[in-house]
N, C-alpha and C. Protein backbone atom coordinates (compact mmCIF):
# COMPACT_ATOMS: atom_id res chain seq x y z
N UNK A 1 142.54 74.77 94.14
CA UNK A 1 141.56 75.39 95.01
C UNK A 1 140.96 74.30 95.90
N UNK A 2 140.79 74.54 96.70
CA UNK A 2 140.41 73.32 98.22
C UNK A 2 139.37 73.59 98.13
N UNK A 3 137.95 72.36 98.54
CA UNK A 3 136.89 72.19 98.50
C UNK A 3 136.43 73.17 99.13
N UNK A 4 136.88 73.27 100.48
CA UNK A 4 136.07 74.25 101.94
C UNK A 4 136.17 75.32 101.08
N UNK A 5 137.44 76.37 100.49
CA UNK A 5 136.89 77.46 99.33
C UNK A 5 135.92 77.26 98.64
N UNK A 6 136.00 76.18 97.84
CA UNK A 6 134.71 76.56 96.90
C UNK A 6 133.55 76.39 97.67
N UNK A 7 133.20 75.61 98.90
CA UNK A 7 131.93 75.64 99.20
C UNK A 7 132.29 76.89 100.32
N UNK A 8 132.99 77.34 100.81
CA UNK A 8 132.55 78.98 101.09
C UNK A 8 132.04 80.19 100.02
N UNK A 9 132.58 79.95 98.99
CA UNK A 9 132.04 80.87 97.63
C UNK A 9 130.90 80.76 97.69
N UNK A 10 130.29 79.23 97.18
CA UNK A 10 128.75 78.66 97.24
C UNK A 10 128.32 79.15 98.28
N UNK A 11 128.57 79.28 99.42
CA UNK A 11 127.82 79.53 100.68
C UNK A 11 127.12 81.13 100.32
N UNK A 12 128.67 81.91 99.89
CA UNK A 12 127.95 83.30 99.97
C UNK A 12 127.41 83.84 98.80
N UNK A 13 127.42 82.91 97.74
CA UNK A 13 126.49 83.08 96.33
C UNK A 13 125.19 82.86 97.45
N UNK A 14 124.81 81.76 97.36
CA UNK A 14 123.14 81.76 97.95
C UNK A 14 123.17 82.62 98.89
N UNK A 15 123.60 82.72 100.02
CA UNK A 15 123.23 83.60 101.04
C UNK A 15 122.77 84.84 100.08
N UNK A 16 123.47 85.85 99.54
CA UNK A 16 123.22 86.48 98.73
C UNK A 16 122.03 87.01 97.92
N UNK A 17 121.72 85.90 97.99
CA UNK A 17 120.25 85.75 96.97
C UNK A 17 119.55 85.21 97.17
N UNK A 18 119.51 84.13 98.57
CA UNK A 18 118.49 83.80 99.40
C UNK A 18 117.27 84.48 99.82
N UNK A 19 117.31 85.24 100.14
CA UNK A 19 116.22 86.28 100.63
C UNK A 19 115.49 87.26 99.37
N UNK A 20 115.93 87.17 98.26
CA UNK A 20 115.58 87.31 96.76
C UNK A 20 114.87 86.45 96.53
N UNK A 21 115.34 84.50 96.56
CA UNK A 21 114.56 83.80 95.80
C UNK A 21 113.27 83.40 96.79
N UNK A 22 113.57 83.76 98.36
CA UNK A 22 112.32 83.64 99.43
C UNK A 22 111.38 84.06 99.17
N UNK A 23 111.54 85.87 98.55
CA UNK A 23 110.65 86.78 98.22
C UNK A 23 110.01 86.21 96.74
N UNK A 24 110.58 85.51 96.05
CA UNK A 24 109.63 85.43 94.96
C UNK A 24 109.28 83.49 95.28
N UNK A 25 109.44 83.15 96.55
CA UNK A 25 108.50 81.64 96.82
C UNK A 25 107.39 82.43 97.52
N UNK A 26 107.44 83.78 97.90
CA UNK A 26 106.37 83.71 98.82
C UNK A 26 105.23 84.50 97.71
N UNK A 27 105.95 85.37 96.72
CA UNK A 27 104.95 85.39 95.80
C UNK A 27 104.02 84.25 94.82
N UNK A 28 104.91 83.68 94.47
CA UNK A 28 104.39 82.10 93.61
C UNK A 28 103.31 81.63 94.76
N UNK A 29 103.57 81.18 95.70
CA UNK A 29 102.68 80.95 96.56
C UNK A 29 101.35 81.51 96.91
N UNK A 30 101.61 83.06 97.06
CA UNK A 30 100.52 83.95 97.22
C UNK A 30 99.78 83.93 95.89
N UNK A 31 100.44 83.61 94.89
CA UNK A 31 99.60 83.89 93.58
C UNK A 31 98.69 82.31 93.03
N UNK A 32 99.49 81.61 93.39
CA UNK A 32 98.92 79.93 93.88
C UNK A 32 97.48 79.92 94.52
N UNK A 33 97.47 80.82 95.67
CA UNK A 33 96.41 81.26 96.81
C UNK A 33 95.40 81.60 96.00
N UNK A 34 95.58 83.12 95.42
CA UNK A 34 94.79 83.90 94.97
C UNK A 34 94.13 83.11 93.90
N UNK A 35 95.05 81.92 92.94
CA UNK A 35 94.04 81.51 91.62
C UNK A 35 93.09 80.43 92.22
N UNK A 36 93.42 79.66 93.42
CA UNK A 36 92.78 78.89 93.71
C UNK A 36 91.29 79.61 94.43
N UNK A 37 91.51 80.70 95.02
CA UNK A 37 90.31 81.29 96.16
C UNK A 37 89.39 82.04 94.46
N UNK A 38 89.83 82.38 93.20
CA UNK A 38 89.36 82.81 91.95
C UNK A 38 88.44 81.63 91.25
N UNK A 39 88.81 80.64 91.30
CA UNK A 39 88.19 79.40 90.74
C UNK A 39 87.11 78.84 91.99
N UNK A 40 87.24 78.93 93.16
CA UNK A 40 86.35 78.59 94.33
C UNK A 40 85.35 79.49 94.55
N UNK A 41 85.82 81.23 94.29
CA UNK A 41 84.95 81.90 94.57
C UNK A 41 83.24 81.36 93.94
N UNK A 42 81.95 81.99 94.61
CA UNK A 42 81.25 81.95 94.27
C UNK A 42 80.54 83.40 93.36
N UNK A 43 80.01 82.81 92.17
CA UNK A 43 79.99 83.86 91.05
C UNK A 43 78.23 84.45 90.71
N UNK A 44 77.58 84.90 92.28
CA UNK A 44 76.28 85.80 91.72
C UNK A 44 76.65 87.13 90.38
N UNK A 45 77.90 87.95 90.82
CA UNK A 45 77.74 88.80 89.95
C UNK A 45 79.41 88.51 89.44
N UNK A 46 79.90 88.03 89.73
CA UNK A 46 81.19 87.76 89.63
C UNK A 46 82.69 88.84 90.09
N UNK A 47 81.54 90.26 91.20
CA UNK A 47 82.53 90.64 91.11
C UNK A 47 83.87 90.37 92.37
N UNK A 48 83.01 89.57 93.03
CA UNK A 48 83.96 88.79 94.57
C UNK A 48 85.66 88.19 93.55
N UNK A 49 84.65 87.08 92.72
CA UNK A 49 86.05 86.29 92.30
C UNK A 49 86.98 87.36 91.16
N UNK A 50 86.71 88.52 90.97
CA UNK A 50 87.15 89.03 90.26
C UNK A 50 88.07 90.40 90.99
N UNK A 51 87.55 90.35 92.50
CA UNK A 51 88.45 91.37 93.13
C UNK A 51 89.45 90.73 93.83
N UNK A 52 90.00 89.40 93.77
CA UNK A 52 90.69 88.69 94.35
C UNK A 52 92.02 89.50 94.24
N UNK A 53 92.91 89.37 94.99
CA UNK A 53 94.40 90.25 94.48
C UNK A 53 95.29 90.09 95.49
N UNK A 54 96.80 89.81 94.50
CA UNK A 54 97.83 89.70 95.43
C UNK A 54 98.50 90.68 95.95
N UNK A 55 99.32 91.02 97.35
CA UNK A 55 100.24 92.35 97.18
C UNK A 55 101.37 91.45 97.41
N UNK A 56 102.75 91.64 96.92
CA UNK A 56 104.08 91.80 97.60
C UNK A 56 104.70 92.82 97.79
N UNK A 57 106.00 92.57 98.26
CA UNK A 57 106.88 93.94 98.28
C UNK A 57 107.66 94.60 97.09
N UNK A 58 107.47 93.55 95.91
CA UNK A 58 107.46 93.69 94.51
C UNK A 58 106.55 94.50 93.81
N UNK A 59 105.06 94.75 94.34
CA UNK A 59 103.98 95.40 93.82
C UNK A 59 102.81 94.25 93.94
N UNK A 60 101.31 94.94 93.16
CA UNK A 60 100.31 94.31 93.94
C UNK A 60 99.37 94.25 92.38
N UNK A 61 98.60 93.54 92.23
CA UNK A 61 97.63 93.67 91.13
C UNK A 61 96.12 93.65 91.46
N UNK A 62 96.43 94.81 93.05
CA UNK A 62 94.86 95.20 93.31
C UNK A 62 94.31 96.27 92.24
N UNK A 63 94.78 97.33 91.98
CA UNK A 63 94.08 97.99 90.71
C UNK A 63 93.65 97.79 89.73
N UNK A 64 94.43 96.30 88.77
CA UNK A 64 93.42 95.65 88.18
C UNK A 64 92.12 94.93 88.31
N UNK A 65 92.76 94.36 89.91
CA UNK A 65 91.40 93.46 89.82
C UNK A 65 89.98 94.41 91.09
N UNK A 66 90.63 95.35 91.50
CA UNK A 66 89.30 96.24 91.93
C UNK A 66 88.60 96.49 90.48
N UNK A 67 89.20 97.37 89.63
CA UNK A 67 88.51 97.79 88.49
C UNK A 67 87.54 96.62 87.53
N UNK A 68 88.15 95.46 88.13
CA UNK A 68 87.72 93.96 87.15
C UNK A 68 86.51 93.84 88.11
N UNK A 69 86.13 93.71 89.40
CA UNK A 69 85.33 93.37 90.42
C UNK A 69 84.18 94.77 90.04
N UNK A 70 84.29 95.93 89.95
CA UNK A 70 83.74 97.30 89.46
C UNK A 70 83.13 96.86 88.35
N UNK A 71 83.59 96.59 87.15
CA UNK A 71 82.73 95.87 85.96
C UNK A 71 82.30 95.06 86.23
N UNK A 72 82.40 93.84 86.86
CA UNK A 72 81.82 92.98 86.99
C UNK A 72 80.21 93.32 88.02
N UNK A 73 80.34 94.27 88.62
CA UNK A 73 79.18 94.52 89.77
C UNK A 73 79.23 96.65 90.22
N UNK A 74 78.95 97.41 89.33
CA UNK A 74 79.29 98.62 89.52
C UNK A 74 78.76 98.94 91.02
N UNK A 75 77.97 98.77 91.81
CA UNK A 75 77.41 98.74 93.02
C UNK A 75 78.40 98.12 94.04
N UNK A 76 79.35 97.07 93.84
CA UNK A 76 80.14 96.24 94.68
C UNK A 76 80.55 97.93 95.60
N UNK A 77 80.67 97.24 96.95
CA UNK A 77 81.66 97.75 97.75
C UNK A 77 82.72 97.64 97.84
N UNK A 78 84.15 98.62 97.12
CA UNK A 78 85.40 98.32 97.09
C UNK A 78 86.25 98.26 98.53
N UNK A 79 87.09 97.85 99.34
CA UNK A 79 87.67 97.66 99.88
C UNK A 79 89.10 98.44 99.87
N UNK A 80 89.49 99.37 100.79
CA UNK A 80 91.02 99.47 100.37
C UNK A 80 92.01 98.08 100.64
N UNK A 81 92.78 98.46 99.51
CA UNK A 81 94.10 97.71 99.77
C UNK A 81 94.66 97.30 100.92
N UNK A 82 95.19 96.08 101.50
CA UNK A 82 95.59 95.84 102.13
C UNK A 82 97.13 95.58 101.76
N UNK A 83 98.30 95.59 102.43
CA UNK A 83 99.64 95.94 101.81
C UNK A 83 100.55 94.94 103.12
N UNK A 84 101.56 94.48 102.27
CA UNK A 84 102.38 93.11 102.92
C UNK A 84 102.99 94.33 104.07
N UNK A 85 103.63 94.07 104.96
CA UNK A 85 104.69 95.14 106.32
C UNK A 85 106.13 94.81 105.58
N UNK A 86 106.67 94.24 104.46
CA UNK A 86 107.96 94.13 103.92
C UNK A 86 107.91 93.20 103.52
N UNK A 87 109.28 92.66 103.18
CA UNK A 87 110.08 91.30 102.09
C UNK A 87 109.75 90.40 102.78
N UNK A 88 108.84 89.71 102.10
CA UNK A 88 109.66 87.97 102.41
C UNK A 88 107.52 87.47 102.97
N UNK A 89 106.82 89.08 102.57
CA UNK A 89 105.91 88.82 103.05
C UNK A 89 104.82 88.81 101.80
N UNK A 90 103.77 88.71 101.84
CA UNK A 90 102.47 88.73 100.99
C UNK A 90 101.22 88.83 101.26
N UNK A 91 100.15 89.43 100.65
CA UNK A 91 98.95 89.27 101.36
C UNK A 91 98.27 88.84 99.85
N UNK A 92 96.72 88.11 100.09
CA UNK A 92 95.61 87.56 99.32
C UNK A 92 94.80 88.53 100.32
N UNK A 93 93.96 88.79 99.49
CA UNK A 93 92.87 89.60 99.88
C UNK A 93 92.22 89.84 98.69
N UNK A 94 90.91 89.99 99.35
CA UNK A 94 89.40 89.88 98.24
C UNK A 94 89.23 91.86 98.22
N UNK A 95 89.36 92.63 97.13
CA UNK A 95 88.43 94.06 97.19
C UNK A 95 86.93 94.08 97.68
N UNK A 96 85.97 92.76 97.30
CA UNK A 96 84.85 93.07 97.12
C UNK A 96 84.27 93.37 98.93
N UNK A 97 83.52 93.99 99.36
CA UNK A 97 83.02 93.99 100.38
C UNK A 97 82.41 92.95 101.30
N UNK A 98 81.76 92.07 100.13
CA UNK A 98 80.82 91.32 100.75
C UNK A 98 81.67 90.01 100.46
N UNK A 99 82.53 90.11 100.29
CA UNK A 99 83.34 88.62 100.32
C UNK A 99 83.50 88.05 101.94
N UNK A 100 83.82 88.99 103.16
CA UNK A 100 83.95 88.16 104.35
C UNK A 100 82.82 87.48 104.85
N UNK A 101 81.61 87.66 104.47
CA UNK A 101 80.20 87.01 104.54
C UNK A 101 80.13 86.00 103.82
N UNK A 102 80.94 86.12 102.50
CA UNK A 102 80.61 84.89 101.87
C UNK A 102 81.53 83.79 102.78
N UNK A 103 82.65 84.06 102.69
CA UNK A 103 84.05 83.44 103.27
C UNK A 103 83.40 82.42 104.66
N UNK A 104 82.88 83.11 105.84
CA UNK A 104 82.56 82.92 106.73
C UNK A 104 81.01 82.70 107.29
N UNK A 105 80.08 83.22 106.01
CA UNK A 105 78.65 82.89 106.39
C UNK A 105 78.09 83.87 107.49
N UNK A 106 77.52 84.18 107.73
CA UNK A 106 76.12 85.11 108.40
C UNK A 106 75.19 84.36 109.65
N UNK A 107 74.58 84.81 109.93
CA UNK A 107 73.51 83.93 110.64
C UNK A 107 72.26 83.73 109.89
N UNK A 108 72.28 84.22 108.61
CA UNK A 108 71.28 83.88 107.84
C UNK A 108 71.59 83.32 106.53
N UNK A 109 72.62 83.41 106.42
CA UNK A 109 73.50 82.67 104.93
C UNK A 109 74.54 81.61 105.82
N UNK A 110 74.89 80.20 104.81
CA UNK A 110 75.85 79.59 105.57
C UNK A 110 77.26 79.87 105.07
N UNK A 111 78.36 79.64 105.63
CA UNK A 111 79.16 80.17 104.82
C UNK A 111 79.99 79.36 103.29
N UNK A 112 80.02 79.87 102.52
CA UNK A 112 80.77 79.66 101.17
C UNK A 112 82.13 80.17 101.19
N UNK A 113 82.89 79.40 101.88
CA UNK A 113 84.84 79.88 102.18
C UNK A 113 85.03 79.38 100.79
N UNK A 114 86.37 80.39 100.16
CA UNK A 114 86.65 80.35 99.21
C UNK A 114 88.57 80.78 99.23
N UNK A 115 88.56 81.66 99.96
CA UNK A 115 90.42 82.19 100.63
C UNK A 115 90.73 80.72 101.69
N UNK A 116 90.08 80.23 102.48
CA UNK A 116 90.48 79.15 103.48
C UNK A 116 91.04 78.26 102.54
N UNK A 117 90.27 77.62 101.54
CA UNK A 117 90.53 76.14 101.16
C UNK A 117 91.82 76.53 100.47
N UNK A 118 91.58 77.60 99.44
CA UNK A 118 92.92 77.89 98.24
C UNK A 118 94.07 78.21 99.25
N UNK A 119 94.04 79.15 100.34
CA UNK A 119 95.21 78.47 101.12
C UNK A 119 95.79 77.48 101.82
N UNK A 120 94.92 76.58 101.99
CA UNK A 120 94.96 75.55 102.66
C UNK A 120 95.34 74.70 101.92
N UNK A 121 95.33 74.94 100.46
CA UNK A 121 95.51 73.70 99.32
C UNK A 121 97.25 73.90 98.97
N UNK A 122 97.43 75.47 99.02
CA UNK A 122 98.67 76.04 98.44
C UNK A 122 99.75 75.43 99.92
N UNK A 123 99.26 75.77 100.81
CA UNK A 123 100.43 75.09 101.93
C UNK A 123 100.60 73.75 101.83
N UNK A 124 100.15 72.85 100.91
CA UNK A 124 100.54 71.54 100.97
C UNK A 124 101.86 71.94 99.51
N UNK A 125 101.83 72.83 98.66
CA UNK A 125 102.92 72.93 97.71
C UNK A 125 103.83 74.00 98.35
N UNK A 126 103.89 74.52 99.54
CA UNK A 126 104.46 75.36 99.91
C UNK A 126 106.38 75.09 100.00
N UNK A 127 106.72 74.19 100.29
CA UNK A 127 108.05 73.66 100.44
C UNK A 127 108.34 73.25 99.49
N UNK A 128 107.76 72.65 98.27
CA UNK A 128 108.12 72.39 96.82
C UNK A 128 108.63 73.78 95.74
N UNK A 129 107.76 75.28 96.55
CA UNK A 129 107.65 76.46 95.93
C UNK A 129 108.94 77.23 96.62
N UNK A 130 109.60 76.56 97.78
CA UNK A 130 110.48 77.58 98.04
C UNK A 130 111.88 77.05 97.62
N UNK A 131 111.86 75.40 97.40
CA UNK A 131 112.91 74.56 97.47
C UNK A 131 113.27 74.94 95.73
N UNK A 132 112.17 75.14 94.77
CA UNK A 132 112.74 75.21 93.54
C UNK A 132 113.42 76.81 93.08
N UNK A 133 112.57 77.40 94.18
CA UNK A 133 113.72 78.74 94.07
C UNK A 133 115.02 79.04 94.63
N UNK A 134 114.97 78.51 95.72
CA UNK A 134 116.40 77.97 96.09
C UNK A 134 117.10 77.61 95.62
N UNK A 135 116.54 76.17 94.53
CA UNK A 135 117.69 75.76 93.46
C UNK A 135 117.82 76.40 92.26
N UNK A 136 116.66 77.78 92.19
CA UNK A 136 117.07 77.68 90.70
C UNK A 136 118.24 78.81 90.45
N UNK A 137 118.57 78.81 89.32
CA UNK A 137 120.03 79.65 89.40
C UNK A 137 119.40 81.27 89.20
């Protein structure tokens, strides 16, 4: 068997499953996001850091963590879901209402960002998160 065969095989193994292991770097990542903006959040009633939640095109674990943000603050303002447009995509998003005030501050509060930094921290592991799915089998 001649090399150029086997690395055409290889070629269309990954191709194959490229866009499989994309979809789960962009989840690892998004979920990277979400624990970091969970540990940053700021905790009056705790239910901000507790409505934190990822969606992919895999599924989303906003229903847990609305219902977690709900105990944590029965008064919180829930938020609907926000939902990725397809593969290869993800969203972080907070349920609680009053999280974009915290995020960004008021003219009478300053702001306490908590989604900025945890993404901002996760894009420095971002190419480490897609390269090991790439390699892994």
């Amino acid at each position: 068997m001649s090399a150029a065969f086997v690395g055409r095989d290889l070629l269309a193994s990954l191709s194959d499953t490229l866009a499989e292991r994309a979809d789960r770097a962009v989840g690892d990542i998004a979920r990277e996001v979400r624990d970091g903006a969970v540990s940053n959040a700021a905790r009056d009633t705790g239910s901000m850091a507790s409505g934190v939640y990822v969606a992919t095109a895999d599924g989303s674990d906003y229903g847990e963590r609305m219902a977690e943000a709900r105990d944590a603050n029965p008064e919180v303002v829930i938020l609907d879901e926000v939902a990725p447009d397809g593969p290869g995509e993800a969203v972080v998003g907070c349920a609680a209402g009053h999280s974009i005030y915290v995020e960004y501050g008021t003219r009478n509060m300053a702001a306490q960002p908590f989604l900025t930094p945890a993404a901002e921290a996760a894009r420095a592991n971002m190419a480490g998160h897609v390269m090991a799915r790439i390699e892994s089998a």
